[in-house]
Protein backbone atom coordinates (compact mmCIF):
# COMPACT_ATOMS: atom_id res chain seq x y z
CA UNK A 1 47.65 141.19 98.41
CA UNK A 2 51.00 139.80 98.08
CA UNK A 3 52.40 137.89 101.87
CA UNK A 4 56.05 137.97 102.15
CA UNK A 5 58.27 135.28 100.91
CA UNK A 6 58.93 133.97 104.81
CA UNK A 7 55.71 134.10 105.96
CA UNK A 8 54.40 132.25 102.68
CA UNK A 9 57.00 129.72 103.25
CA UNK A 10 56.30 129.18 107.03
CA UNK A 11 52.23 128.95 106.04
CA UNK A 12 53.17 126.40 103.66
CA UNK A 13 54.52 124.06 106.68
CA UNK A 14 51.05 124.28 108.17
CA UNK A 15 47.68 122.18 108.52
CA UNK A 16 45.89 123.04 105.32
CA UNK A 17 42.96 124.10 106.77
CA UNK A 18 45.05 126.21 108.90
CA UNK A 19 46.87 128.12 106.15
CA UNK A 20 43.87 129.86 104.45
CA UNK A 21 43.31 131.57 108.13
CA UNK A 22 47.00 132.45 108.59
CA UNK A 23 46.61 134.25 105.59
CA UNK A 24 43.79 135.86 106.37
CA UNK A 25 45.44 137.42 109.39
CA UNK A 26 48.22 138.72 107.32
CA UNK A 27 45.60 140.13 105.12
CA UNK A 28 43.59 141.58 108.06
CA UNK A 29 46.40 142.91 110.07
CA UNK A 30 47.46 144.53 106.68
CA UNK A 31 44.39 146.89 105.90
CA UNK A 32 44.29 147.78 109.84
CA UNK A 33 48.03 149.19 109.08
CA UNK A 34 49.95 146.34 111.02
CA UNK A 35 52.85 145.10 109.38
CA UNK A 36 53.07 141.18 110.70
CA UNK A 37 54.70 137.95 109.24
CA UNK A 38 53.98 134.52 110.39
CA UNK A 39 57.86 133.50 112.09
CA UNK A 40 57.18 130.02 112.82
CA UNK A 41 55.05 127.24 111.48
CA UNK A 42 55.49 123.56 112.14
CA UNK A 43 58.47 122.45 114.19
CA UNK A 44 60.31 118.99 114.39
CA UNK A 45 60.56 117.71 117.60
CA UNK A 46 63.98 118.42 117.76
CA UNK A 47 63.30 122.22 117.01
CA UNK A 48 60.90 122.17 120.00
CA UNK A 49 63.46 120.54 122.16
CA UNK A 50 66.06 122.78 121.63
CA UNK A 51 63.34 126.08 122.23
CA UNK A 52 62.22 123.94 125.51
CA UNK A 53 66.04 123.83 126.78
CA UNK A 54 66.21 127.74 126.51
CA UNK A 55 66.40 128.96 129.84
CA UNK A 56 66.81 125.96 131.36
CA UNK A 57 69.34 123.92 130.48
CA UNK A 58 70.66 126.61 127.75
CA UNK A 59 71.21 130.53 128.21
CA UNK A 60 68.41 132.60 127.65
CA UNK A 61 64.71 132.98 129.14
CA UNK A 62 62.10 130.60 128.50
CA UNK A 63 59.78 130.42 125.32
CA UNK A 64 57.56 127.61 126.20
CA UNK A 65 56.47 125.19 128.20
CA UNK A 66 56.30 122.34 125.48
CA UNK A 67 58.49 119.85 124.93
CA UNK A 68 58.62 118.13 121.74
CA UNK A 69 55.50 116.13 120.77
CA UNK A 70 53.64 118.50 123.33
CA UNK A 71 53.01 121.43 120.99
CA UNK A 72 50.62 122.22 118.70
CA UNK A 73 53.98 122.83 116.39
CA UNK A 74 54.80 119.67 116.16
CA UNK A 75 51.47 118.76 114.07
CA UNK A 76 51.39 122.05 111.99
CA UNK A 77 48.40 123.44 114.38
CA UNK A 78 50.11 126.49 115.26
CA UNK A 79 52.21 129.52 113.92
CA UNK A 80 53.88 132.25 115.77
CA UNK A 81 53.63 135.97 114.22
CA UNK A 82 55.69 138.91 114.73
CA UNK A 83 54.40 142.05 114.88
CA UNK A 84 57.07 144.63 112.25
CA UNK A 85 57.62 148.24 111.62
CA UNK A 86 56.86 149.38 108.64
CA UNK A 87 59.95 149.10 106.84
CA UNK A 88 59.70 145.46 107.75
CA UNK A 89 62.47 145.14 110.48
């Protein structure tokens, strides 16, 4: 099975032991008809600074509750997946 080209890239960011499982998802997800893609992989501090401000200091809701160094981002120990229609919007 064949992962997308932006999930593939955001696995690639990740904890090598991690990747073979966020593959595995894709693949999972896949046969049970569930188009996902992994979104997010690691994140700079920076990038979780700027998603921390959202909603507080910047427009828009909040997204989480870490601030850089306090995710599990920041170390390539977690991914975020989004859940697509078929046609892959």
């Amino acid at each position: 099975m064949a992962i997308d080209e932006r999930s593939e890239k955001n696995i690639s960011t990740l904890n090598p032991k991690l990747q073979p499982l966020a593959r595995k998802l894709i693949e999972t997800a896949t046969e049970r008809g569930i188009h996902v893609k992994i979104i997010c992989g690691n994140r700079t501090y920076a990038e979780q600074d700027e998603l921390y401000a959202q909603g507080r200091t910047k427009p828009g809701s909040i997204v989480t509750k870490a601030k850089g160094g306090q995710s599990m981002h920041n170390v390539g120990c977690a991914f975020d997946v989004g859940i697509f229609s078929a046609d892959g919007k």
